[in-house]
Every structure is written in C-alpha cells, then in structure tokens.
C-alpha atoms as a PDB file:
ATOM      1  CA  UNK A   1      -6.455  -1.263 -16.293  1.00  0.00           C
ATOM      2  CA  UNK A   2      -6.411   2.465 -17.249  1.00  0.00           C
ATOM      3  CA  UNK A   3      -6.699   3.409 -13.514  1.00  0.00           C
ATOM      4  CA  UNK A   4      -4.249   1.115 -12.547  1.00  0.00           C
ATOM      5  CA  UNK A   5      -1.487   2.420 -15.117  1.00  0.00           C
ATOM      6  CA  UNK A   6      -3.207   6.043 -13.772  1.00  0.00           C
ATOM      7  CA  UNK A   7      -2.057   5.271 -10.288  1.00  0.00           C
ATOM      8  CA  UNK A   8       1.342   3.724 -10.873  1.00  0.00           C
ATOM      9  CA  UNK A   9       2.277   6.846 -13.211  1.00  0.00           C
ATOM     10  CA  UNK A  10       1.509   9.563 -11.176  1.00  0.00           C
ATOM     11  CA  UNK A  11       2.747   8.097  -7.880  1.00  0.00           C
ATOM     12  CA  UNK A  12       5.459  11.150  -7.473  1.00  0.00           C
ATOM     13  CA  UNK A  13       8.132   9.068  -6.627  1.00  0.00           C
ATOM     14  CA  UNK A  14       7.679   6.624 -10.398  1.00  0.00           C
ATOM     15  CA  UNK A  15       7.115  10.121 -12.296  1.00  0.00           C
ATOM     16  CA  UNK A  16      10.516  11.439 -11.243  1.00  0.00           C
ATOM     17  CA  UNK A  17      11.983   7.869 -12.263  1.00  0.00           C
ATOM     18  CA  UNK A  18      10.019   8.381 -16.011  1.00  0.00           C
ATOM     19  CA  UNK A  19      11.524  11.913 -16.295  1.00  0.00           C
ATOM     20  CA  UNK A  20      14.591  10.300 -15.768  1.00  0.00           C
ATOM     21  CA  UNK A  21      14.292   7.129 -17.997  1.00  0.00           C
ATOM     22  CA  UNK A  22      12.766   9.964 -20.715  1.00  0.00           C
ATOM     23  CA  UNK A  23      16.040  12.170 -20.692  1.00  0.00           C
ATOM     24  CA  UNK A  24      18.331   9.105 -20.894  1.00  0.00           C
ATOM     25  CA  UNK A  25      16.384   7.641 -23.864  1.00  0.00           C
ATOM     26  CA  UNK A  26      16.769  11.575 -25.666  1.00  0.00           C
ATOM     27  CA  UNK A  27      20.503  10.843 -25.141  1.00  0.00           C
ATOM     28  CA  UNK A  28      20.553   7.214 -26.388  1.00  0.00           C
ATOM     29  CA  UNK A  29      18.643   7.719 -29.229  1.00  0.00           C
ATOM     30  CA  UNK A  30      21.189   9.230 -31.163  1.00  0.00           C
ATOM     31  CA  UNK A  31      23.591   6.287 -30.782  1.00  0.00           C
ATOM     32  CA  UNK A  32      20.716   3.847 -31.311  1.00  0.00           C
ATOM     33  CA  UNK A  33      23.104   1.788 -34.631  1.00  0.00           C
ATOM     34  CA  UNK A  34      26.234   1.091 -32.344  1.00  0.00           C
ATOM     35  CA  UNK A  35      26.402  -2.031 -31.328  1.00  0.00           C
ATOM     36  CA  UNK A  36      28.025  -1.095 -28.147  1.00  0.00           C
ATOM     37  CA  UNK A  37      25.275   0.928 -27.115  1.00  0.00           C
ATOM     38  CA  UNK A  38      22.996  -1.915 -26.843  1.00  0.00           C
ATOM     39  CA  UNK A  39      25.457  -3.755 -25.285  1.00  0.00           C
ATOM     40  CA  UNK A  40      25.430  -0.928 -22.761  1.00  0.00           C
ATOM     41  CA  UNK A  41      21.793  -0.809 -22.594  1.00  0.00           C
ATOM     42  CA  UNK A  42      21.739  -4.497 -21.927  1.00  0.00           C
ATOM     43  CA  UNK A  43      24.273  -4.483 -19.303  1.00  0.00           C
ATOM     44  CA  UNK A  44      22.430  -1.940 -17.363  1.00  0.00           C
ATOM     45  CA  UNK A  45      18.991  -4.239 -17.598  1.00  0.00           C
ATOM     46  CA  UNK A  46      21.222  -7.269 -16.383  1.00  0.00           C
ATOM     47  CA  UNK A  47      22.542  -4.992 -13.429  1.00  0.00           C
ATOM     48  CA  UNK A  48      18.815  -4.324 -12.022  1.00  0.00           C
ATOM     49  CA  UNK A  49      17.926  -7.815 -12.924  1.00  0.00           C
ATOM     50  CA  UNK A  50      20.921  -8.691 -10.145  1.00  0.00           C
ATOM     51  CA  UNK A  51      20.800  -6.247  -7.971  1.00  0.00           C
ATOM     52  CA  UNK A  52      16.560  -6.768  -7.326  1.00  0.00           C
ATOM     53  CA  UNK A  53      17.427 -10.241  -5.866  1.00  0.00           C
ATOM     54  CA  UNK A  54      20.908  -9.224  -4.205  1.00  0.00           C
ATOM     55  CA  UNK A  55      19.233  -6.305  -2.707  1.00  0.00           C
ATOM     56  CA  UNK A  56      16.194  -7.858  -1.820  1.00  0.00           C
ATOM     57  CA  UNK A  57      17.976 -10.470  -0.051  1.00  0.00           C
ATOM     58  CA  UNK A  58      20.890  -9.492   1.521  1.00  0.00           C
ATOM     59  CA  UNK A  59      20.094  -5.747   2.575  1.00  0.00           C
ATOM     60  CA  UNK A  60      16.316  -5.032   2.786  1.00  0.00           C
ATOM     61  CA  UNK A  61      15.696  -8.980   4.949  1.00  0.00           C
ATOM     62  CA  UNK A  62      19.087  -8.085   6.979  1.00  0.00           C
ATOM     63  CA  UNK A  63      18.848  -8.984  11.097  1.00  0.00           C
ATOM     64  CA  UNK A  64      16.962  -6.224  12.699  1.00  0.00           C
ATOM     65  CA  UNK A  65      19.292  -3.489  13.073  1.00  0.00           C
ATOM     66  CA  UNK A  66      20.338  -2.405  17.110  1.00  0.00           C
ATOM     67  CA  UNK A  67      21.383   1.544  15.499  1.00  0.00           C
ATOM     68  CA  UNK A  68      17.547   3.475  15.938  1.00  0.00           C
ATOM     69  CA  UNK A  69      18.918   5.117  12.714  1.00  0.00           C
ATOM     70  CA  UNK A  70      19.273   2.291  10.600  1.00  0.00           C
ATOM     71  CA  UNK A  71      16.164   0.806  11.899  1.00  0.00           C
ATOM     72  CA  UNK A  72      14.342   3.839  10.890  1.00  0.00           C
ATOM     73  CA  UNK A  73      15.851   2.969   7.717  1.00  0.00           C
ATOM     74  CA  UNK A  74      15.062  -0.315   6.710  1.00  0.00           C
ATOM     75  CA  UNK A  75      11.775  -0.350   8.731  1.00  0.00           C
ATOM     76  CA  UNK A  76      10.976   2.489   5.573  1.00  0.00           C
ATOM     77  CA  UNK A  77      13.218   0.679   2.936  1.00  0.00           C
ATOM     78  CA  UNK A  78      11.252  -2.528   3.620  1.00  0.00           C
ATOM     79  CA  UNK A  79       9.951  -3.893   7.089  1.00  0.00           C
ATOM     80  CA  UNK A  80       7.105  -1.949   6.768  1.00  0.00           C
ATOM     81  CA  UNK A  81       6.296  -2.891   3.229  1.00  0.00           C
ATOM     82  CA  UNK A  82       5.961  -6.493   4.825  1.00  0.00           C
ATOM     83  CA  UNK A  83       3.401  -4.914   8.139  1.00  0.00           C
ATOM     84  CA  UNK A  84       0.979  -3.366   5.217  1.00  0.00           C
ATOM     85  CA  UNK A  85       2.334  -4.715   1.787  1.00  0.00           C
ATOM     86  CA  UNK A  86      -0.625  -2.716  -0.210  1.00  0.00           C
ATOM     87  CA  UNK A  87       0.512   1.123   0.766  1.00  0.00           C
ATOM     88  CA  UNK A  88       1.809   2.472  -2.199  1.00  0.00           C
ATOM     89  CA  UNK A  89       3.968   4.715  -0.049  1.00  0.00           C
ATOM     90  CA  UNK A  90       5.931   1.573   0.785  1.00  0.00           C
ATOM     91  CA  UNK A  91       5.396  -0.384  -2.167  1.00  0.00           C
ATOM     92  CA  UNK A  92       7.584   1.970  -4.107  1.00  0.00           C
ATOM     93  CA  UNK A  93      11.170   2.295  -3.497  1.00  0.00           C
ATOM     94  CA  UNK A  94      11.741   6.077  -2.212  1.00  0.00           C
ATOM     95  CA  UNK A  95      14.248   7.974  -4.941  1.00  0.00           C
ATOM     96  CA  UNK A  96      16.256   9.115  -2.064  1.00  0.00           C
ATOM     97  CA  UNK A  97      17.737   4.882  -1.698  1.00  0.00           C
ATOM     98  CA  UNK A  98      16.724   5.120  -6.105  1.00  0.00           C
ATOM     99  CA  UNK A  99      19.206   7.739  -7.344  1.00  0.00           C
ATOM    100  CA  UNK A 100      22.106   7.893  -5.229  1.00  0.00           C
ATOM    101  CA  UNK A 101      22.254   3.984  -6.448  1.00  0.00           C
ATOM    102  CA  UNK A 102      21.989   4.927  -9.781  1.00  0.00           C
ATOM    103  CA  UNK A 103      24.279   7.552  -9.872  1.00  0.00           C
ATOM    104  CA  UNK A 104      26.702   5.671  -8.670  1.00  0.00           C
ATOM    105  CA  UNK A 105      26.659   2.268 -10.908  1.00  0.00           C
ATOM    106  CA  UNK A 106      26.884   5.431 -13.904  1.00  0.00           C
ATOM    107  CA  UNK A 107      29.934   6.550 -12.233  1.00  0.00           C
ATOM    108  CA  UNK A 108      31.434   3.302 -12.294  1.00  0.00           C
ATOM    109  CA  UNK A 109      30.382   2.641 -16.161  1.00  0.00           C
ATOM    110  CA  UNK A 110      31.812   6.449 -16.896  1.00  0.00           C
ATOM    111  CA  UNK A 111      35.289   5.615 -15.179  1.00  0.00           C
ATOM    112  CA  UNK A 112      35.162   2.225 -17.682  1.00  0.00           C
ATOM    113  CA  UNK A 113      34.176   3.724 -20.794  1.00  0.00           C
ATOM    114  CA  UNK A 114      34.766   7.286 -20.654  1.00  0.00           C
ATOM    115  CA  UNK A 115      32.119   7.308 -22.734  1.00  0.00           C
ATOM    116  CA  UNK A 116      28.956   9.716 -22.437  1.00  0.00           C
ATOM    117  CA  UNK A 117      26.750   7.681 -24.681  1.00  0.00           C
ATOM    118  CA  UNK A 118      27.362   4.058 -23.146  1.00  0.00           C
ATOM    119  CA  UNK A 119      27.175   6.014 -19.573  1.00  0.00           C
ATOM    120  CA  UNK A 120      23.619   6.991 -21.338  1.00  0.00           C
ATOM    121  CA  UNK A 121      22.466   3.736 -22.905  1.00  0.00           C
ATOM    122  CA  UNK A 122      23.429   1.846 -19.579  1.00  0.00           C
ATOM    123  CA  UNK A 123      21.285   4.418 -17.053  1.00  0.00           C
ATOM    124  CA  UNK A 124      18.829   3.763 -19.798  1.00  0.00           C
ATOM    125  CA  UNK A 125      18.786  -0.248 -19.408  1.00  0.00           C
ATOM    126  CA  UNK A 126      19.165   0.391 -15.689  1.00  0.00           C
ATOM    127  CA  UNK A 127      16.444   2.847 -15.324  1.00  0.00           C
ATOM    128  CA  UNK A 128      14.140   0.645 -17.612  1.00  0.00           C
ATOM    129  CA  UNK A 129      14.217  -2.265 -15.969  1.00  0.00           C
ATOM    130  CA  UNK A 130      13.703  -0.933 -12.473  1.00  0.00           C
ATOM    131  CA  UNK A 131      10.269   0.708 -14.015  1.00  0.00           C
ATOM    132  CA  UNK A 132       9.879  -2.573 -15.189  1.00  0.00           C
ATOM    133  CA  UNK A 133      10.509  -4.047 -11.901  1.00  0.00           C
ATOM    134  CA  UNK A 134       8.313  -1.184  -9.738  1.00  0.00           C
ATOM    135  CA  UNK A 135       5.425  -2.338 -12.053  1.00  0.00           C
ATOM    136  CA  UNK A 136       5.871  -6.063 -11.539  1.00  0.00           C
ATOM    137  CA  UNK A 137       6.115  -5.470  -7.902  1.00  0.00           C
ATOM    138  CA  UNK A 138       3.042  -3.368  -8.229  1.00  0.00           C
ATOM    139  CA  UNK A 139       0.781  -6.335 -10.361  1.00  0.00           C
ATOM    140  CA  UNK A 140       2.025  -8.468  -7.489  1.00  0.00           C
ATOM    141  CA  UNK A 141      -0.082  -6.023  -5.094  1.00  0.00           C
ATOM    142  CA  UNK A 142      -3.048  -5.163  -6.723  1.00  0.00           C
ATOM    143  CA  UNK A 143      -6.247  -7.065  -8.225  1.00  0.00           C
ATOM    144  CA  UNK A 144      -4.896  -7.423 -11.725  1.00  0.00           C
ATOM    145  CA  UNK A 145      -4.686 -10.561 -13.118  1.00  0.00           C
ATOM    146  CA  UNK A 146      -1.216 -11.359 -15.324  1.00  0.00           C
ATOM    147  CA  UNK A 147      -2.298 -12.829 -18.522  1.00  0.00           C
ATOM    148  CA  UNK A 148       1.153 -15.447 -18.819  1.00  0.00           C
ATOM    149  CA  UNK A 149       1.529 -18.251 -17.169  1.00  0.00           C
ATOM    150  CA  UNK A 150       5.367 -16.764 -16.274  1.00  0.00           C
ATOM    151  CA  UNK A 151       3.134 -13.847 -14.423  1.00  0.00           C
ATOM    152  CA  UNK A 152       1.228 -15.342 -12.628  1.00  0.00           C
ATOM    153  CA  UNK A 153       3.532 -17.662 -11.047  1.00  0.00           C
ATOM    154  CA  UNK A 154       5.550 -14.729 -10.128  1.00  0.00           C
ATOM    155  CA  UNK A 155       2.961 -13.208  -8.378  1.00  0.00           C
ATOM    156  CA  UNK A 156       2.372 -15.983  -6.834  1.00  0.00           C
ATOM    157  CA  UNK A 157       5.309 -16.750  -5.608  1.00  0.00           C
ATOM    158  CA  UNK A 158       5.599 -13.337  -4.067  1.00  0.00           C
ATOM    159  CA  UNK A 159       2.569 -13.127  -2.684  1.00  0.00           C
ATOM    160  CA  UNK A 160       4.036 -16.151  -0.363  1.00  0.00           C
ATOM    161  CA  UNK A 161       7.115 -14.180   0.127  1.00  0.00           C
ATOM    162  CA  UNK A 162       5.044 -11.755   1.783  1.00  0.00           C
ATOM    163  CA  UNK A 163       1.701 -13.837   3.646  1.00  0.00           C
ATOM    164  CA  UNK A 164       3.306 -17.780   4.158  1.00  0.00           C
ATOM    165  CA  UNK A 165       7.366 -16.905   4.280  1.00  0.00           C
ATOM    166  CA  UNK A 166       9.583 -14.379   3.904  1.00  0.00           C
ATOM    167  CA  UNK A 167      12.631 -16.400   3.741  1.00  0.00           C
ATOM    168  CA  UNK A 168      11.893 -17.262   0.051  1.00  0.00           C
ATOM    169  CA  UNK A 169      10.896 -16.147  -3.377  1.00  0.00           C
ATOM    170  CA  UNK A 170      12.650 -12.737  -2.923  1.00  0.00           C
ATOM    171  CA  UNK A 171      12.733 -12.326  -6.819  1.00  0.00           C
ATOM    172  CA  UNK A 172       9.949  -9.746  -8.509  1.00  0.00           C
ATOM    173  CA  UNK A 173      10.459  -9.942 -11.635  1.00  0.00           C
ATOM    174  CA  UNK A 174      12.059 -13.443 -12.398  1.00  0.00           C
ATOM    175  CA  UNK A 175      13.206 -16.577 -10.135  1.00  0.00           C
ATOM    176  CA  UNK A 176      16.644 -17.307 -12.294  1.00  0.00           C
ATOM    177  CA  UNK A 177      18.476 -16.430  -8.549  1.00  0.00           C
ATOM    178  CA  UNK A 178      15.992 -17.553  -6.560  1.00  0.00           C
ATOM    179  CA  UNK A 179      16.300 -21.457  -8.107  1.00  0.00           C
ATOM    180  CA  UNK A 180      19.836 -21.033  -8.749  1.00  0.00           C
ATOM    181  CA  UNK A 181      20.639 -19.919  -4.699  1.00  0.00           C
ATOM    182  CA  UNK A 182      18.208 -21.969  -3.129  1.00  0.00           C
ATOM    183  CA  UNK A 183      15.532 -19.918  -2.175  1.00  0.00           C
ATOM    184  CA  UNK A 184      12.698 -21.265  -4.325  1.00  0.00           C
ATOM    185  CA  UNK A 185      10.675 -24.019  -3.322  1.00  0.00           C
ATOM    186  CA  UNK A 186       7.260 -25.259  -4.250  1.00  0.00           C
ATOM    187  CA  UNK A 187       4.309 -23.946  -1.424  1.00  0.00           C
ATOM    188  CA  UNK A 188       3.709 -27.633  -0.175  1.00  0.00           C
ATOM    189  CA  UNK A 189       7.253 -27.470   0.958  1.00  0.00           C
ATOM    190  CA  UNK A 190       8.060 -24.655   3.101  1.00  0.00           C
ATOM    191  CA  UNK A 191       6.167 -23.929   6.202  1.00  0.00           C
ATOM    192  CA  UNK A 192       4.407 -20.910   7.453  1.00  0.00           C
ATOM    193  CA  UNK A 193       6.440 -18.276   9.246  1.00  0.00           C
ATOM    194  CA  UNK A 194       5.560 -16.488  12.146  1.00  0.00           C
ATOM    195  CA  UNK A 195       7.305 -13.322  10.885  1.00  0.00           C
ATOM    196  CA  UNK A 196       6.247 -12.947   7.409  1.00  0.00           C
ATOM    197  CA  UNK A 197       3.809 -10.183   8.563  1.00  0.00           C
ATOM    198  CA  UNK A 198       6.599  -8.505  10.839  1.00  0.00           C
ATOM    199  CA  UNK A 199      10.573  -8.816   9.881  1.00  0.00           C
ATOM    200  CA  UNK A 200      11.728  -6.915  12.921  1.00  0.00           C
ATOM    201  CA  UNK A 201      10.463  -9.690  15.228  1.00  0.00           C
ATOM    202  CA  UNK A 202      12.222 -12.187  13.360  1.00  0.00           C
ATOM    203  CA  UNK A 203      15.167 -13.418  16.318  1.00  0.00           C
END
C-alpha cells in the first residue's frame, strides 16, 4: 500500500491540490468551534459530491465535439482516460480544468458570505473531497483491493463504466445520483457497448 499512497502523493498535479487543501485547513483551523464553519465545510464536500456525477455526465461524456479545440479538450479532460484508463497522466484531473473551478465556486461562497473564514472552511470541504474523490478514482484503477463491501461495489461498478458501458455508473465515489437519475443498473442488465473503449466514435 505504501507505494501506492507513494505514487498518488507525488503525482505533481495531487501535490499542488495537498498544498492547497494544507493552506485552507491553516485558515480553518482557527474557526474550527463555529458552527457555521462546518456548515461551510460540509457544503463544500456536498458541492464535489454533485458536481463528480454532474460533471462526469453531462460535460466530460458530451457528443464528440466538431471545434478541433474543444476536441483537444475533452479528448485530454476525458476521452482518452477511457482509450488507456490506467495512465496516471489521464487518470488525474489536470489543475488547469481543477483550480479555475475552484476558484470560482469560492467566489460565489465569498459574494454570499462575505466571509473569509466560511470562503476557507468551504475550499476546505471542496478541496477534501475531490482528494477524496482522485483517490477513489485511483483504487478503481489499480490492483488494490477495497476492504468494504461499499468499495468494492464502487469499483466495480466503474470498472464497467469504463470496459462493458460507458453510458452508466458515472459516479466514483458514491451511486446516490447514479440510482436516483437512472443510470445504475445491475451488470446482467445492460449490454456491452461498442464505444466504451473509445467515446469519440460514439455516433
């Protein structure tokens, strides 16, 4: 396991996303007894929770894009995560498509509270959870065996996202939207899709 925590820490683009989680703890901490911080932090942990599915979904399976530039795009964002889902390279989400997102969900909290500390406790929920996610996503692509039964259906479920098809299971790190939008259905009943492997063949 050591290696595999090794691995996921150092990968440059999860260090930079630690730093970040690291300096928005330092400015929670201090605020740690108000109940409205943890309300904050919670709310930001709900928003990645959301936005994994939405994302997942809606933007990163979108019809193959015509513009070469936004092609480029999504072929990096995800497309090519789906041609070789074990390079780590596209595995992890690229800070460039991280931060900018991040940034702005804080600027929207900020213009709410016009408050420093909940702006603080929220990027810290937000940030956490994403780790959270990366690392789920990660399990889901490497020999390591989750030790709940939650886990390892998880994995398994995404693992059929990726190799039976993509048009299901899009969550990582829970199936709440999946079941509740209609996306989750047991193996025996979907069939196999000719595109799973390649999203920018799909017609």
């Amino acid at each position: 396991m050591k290696k595999y925590l090794k691995e996921f820490g150092t990968f440059p683009d999860i260090t930079v996303m630690i730093l970040i989680l690291v300096i928005c703890v330092s400015l929670t901490v201090p605020h740690i007894f108000h109940l409205w911080t943890w309300v904050a932090l919670g709310a930001g942990m709900l928003t990645y929770a959301t936005s994994e599915y939405m994302v997942h979904r809606f933007l990163f399976h979108i019809k193959t894009p015509e513009n070469p530039f936004m092609l480029k795009m999504i072929k990096r964002l995800h497309y090519d995560h789906h041609i070789d889902p074990d390079d780590l390279k596209l595995l992890f989400l690229p800070i460039w498509f991280s931060i900018p997102g991040f940034i702005i969900y804080g600027l929207i909290v900020f213009s709410i509270t016009g408050s420093v500390s909940m702006t603080a406790a929220y990027a810290t929920g937000l940030v956490a959870y994403f780790l959270f996610y990366e690392w789920k996503h990660y399990i889901a692509h490497k020999p390591i065996q989750p030790r709940t039964k939650m886990g390892k259906n998880i994995k398994k479920h995404h693992l059929l996202h990726h190799f039976k098809n993509e048009n299901y299971w899009f969550g990582v790190t829970h199936t709440s939207f999946d079941k509740s939008l209609g996306t989750f259905k047991e193996n025996k009943d979907v069939e196999k899709s000719p595109t799973a492997r390649n999203l920018e063949n799909r017609i």
